[in-house]
PDB file of N, CA and C in Angstrom:
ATOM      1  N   UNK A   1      92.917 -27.215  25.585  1.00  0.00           N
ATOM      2  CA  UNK A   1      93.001 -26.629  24.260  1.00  0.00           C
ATOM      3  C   UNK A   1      93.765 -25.316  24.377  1.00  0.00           C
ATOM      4  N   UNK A   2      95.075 -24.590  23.552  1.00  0.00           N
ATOM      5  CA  UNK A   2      95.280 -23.624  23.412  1.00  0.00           C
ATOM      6  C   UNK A   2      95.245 -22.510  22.058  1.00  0.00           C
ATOM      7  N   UNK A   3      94.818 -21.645  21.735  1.00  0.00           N
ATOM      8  CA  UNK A   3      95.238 -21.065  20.825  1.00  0.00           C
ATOM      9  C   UNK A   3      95.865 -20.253  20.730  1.00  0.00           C
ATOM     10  N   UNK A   4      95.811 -19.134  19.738  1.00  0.00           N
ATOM     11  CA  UNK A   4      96.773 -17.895  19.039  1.00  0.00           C
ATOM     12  C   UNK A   4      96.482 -17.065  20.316  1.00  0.00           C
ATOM     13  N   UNK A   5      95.466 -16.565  20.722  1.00  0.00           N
ATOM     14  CA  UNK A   5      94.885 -15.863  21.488  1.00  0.00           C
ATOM     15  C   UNK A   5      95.541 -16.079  22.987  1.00  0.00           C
ATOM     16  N   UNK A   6      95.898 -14.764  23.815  1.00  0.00           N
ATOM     17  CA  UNK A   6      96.024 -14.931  25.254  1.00  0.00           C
ATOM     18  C   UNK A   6      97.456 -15.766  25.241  1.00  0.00           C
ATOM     19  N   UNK A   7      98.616 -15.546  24.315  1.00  0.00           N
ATOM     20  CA  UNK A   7      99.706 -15.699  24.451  1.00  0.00           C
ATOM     21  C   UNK A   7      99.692 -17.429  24.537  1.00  0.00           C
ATOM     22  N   UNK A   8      98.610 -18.180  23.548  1.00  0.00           N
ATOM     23  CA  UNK A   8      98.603 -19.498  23.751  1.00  0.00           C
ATOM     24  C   UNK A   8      98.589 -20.085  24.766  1.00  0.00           C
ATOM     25  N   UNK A   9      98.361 -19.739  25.590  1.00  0.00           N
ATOM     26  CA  UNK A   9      97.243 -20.226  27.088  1.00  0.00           C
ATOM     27  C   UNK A   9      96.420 -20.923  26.625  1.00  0.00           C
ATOM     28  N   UNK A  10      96.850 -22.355  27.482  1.00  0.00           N
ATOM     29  CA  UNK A  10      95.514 -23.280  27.744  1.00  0.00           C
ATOM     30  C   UNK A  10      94.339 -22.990  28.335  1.00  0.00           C
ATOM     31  N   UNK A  11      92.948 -22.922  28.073  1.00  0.00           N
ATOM     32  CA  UNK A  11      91.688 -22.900  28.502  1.00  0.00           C
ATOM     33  C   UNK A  11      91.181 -24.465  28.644  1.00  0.00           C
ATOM     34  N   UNK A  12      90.334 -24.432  29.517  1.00  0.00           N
ATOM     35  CA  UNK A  12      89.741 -24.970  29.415  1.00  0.00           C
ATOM     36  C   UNK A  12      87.874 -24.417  29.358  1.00  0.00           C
ATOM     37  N   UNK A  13      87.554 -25.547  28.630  1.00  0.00           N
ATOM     38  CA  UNK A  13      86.406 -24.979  27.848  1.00  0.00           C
ATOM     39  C   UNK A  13      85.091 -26.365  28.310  1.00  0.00           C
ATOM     40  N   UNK A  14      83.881 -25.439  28.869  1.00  0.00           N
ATOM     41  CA  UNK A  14      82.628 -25.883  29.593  1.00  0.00           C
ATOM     42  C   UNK A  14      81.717 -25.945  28.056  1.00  0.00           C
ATOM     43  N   UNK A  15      81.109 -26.935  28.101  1.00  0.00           N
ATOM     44  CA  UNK A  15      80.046 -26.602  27.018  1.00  0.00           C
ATOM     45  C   UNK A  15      78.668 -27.009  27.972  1.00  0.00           C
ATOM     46  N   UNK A  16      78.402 -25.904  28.439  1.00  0.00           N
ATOM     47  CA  UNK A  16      77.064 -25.933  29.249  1.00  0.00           C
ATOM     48  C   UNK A  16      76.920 -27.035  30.608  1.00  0.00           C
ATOM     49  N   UNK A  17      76.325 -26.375  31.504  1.00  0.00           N
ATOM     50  CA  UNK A  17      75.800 -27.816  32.358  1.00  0.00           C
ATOM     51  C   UNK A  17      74.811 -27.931  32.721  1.00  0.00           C
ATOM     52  N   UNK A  18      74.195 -29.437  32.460  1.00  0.00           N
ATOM     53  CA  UNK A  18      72.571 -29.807  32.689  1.00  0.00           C
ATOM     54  C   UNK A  18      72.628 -30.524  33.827  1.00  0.00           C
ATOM     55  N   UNK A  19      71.569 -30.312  34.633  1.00  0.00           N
ATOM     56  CA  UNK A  19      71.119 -31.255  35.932  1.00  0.00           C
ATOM     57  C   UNK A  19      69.608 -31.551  35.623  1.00  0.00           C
ATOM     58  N   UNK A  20      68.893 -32.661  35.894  1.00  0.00           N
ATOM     59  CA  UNK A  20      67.978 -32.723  36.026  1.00  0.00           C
ATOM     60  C   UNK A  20      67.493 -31.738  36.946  1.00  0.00           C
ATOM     61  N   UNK A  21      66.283 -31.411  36.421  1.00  0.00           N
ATOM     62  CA  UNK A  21      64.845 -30.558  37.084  1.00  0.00           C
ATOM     63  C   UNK A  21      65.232 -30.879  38.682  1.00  0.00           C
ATOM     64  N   UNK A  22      64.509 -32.400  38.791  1.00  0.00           N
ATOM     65  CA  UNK A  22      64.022 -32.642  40.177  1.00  0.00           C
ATOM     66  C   UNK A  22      65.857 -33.027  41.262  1.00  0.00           C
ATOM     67  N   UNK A  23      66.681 -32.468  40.470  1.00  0.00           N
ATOM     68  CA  UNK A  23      67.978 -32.739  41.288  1.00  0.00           C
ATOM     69  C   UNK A  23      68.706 -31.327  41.375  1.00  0.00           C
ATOM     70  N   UNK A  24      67.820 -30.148  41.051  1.00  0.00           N
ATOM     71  CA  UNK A  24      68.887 -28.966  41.078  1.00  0.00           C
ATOM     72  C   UNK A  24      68.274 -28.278  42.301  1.00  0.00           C
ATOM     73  N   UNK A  25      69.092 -27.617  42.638  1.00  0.00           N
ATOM     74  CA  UNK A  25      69.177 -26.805  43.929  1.00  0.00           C
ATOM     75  C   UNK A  25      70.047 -27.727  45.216  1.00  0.00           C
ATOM     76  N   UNK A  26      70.364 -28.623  44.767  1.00  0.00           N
ATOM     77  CA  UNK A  26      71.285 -29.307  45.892  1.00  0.00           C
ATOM     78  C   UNK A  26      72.763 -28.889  45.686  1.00  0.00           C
ATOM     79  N   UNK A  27      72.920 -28.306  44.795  1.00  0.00           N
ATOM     80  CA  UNK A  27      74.819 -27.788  44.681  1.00  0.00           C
ATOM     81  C   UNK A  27      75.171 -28.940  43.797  1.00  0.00           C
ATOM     82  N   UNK A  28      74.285 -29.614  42.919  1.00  0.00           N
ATOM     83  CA  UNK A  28      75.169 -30.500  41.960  1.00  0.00           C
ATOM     84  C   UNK A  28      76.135 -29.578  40.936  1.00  0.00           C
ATOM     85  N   UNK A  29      75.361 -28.513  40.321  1.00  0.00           N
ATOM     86  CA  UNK A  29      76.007 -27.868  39.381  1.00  0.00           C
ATOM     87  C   UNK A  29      77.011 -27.512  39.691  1.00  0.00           C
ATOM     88  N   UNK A  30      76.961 -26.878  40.906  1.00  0.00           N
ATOM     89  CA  UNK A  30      78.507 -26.411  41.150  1.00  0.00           C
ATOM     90  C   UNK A  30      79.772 -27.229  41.879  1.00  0.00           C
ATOM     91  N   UNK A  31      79.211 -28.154  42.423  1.00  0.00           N
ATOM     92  CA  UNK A  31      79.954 -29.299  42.143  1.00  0.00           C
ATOM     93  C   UNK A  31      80.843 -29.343  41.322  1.00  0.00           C
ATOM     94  N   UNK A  32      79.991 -29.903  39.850  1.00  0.00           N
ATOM     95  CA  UNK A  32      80.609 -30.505  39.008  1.00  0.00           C
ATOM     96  C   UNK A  32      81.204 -29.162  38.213  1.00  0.00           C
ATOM     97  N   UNK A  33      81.214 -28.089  38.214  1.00  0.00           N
ATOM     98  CA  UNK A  33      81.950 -26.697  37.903  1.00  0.00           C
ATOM     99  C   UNK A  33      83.504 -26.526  38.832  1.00  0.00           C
ATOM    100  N   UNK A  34      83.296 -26.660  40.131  1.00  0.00           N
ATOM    101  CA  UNK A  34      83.742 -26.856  40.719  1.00  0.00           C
ATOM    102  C   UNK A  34      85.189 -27.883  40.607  1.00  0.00           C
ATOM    103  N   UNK A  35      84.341 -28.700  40.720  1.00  0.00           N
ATOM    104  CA  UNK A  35      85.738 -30.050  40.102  1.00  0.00           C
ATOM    105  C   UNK A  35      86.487 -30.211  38.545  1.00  0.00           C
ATOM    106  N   UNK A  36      85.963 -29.452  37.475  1.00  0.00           N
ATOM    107  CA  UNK A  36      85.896 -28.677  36.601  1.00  0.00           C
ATOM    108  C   UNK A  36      86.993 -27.460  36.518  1.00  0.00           C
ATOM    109  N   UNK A  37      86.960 -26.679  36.876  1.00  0.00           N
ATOM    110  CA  UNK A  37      87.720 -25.464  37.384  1.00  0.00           C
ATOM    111  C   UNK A  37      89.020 -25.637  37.737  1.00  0.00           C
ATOM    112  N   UNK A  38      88.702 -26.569  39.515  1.00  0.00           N
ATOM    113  CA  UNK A  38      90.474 -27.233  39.964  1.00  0.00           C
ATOM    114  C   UNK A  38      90.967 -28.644  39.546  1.00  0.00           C
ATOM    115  N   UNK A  39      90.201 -29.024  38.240  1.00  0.00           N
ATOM    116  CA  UNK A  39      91.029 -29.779  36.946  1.00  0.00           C
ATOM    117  C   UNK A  39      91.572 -28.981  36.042  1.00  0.00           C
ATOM    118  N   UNK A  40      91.350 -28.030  35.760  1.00  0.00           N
ATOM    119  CA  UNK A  40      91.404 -27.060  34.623  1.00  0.00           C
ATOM    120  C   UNK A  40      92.960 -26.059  35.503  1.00  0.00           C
ATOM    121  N   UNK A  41      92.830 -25.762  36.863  1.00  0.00           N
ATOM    122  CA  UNK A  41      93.909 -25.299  37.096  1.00  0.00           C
ATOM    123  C   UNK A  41      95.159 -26.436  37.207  1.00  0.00           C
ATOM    124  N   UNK A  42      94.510 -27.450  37.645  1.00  0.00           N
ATOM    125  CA  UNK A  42      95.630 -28.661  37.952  1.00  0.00           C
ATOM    126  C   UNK A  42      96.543 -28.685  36.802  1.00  0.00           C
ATOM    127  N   UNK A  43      95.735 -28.540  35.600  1.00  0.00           N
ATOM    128  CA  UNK A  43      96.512 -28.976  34.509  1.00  0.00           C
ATOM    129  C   UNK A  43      97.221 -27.787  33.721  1.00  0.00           C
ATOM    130  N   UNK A  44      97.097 -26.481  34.356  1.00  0.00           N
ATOM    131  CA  UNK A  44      97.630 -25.361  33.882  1.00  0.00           C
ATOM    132  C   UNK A  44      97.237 -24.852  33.361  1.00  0.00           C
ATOM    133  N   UNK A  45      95.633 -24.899  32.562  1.00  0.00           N
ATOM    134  CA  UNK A  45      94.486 -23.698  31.963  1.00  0.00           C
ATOM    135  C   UNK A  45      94.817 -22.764  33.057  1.00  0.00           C
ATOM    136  N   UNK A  46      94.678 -21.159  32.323  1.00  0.00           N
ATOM    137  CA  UNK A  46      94.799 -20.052  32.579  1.00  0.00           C
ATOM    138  C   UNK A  46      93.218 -19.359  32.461  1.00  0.00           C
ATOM    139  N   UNK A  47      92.603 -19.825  31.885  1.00  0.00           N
ATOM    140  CA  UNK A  47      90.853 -19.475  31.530  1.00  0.00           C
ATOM    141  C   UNK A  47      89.990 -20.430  31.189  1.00  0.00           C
ATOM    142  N   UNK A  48      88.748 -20.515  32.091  1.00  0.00           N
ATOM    143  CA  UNK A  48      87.677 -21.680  31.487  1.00  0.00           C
ATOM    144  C   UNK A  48      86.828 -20.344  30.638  1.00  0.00           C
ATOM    145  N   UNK A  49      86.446 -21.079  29.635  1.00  0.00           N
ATOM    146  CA  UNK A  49      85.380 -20.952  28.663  1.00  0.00           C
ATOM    147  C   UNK A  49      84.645 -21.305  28.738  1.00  0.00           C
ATOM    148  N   UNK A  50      82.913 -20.698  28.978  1.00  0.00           N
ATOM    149  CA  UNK A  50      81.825 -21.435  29.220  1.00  0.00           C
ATOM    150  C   UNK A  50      81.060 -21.223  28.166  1.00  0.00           C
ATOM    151  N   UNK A  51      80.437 -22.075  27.558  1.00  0.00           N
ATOM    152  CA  UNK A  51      79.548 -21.767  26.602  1.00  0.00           C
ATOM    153  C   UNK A  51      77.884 -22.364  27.364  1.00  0.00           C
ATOM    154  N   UNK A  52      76.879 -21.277  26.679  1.00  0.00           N
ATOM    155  CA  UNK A  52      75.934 -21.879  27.114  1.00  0.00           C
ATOM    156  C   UNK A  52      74.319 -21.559  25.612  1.00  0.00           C
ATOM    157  N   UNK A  53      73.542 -21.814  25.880  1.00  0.00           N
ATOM    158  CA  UNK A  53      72.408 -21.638  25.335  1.00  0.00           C
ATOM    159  C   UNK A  53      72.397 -19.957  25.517  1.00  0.00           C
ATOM    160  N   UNK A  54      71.714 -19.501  24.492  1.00  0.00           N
ATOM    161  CA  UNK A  54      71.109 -17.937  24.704  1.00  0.00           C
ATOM    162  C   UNK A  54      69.611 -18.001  25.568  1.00  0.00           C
ATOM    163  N   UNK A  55      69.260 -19.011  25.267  1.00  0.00           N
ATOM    164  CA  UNK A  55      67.628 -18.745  26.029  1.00  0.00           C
ATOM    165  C   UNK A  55      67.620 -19.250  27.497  1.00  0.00           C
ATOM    166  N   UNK A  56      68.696 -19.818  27.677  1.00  0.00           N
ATOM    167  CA  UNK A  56      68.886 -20.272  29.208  1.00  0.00           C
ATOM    168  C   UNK A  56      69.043 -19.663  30.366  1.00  0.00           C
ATOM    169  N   UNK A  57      68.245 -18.201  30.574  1.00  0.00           N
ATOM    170  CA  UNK A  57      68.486 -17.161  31.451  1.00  0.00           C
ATOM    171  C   UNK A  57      68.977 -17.787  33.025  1.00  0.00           C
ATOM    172  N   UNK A  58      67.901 -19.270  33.113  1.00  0.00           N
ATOM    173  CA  UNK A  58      68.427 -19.414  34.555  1.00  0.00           C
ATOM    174  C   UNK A  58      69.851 -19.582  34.520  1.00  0.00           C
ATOM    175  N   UNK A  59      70.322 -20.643  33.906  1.00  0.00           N
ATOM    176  CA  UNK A  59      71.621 -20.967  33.953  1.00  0.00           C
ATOM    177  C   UNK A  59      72.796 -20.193  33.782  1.00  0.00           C
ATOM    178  N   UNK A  60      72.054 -18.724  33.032  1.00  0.00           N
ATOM    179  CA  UNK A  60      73.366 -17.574  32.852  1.00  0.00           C
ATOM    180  C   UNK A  60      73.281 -17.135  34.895  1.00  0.00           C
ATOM    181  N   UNK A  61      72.356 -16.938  34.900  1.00  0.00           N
ATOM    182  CA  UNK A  61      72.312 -16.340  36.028  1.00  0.00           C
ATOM    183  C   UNK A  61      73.183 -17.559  37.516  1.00  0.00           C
ATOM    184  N   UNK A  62      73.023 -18.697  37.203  1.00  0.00           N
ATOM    185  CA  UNK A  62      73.810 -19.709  38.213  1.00  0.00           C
ATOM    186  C   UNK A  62      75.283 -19.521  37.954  1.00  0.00           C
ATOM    187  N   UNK A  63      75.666 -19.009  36.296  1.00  0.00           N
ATOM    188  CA  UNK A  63      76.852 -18.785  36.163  1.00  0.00           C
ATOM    189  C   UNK A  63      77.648 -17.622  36.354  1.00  0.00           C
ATOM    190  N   UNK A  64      76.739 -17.112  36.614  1.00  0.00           N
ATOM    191  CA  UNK A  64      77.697 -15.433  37.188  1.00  0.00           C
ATOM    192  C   UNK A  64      77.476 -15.489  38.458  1.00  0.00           C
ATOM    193  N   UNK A  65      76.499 -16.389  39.285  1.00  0.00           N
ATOM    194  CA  UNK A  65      76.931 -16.389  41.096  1.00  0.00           C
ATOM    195  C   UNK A  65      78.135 -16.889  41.308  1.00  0.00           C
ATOM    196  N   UNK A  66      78.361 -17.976  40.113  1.00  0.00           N
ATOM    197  CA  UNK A  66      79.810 -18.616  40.669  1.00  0.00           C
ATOM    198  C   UNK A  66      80.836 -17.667  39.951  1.00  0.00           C
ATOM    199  N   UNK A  67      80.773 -16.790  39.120  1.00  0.00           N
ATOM    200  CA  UNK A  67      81.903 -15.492  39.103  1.00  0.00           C
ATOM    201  C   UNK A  67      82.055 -15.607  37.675  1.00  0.00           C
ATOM    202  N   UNK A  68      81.374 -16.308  37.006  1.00  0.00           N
ATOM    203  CA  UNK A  68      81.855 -16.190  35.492  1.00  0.00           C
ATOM    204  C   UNK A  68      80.893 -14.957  34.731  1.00  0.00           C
ATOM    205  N   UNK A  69      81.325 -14.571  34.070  1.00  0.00           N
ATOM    206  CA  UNK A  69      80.952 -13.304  33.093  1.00  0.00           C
ATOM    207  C   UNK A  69      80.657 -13.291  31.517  1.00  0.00           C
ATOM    208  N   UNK A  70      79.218 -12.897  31.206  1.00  0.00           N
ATOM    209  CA  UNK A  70      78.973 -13.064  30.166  1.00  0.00           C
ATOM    210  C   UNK A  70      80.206 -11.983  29.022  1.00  0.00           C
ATOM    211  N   UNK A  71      80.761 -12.505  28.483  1.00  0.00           N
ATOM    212  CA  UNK A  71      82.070 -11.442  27.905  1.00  0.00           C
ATOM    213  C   UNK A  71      81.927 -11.600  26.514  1.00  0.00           C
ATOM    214  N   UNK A  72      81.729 -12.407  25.952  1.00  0.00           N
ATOM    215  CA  UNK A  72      81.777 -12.808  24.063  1.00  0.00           C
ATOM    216  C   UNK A  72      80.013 -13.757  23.901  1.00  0.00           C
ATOM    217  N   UNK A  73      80.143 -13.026  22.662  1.00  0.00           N
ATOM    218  CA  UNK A  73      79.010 -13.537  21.914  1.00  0.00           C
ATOM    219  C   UNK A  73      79.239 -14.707  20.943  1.00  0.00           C
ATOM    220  N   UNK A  74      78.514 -15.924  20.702  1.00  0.00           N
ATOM    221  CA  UNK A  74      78.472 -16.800  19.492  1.00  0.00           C
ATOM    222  C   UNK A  74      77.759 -16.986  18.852  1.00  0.00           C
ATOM    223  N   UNK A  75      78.348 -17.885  17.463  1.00  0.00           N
ATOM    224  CA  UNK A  75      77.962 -17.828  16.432  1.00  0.00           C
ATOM    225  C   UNK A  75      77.512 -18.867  15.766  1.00  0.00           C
ATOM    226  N   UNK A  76      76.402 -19.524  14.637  1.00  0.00           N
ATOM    227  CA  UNK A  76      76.268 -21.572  14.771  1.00  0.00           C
ATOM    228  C   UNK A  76      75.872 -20.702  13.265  1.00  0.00           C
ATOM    229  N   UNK A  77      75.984 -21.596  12.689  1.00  0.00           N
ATOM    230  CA  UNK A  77      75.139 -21.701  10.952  1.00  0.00           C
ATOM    231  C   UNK A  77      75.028 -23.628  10.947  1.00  0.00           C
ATOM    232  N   UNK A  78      73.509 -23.467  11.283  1.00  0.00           N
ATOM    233  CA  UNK A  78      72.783 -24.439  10.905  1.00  0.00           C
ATOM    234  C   UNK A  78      73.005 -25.113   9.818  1.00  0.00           C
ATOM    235  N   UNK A  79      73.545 -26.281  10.077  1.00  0.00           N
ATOM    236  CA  UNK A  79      73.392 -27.598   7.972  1.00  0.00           C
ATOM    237  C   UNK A  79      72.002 -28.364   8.287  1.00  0.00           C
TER     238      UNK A  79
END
């Protein structure tokens, strides 16, 4: 996806990642971030976008070991 923003640079864009309970701590997540990332460079994204839950403290916290940074806030209006 590119927009107006960042001189129309492609991002690529994460919408959260779930692992089961009894399967995390083996490096699945980052795995699949991982393979994620050097698809996202393969194809010439300049920035991944991660979106995640606000109440998901663990998962913010798995996402800034791997170097990503909480930087922008969002926004939903419920139908």
């Amino acid at each position: 996806m590119s927009g107006l923003s960042r001189l129309g640079a492609t991002r690529l864009t994460v919408e959260a990642v779930r692992v089961a309970a009894k399967l995390r701590g083996i490096g699945l997540g980052s795995a699949m971030l991982d393979w994620a990332v050097a698809e996202g460079r393969r194809r010439g994204a300049a920035l991944v976008q991660l979106t995640s839950d606000k109440k998901r403290e663990d998962a913010h916290r798995f996402y800034e070991r791997l170097g990503f940074a909480a930087t922008h806030v969002g926004f939903k209006l419920f139908l």
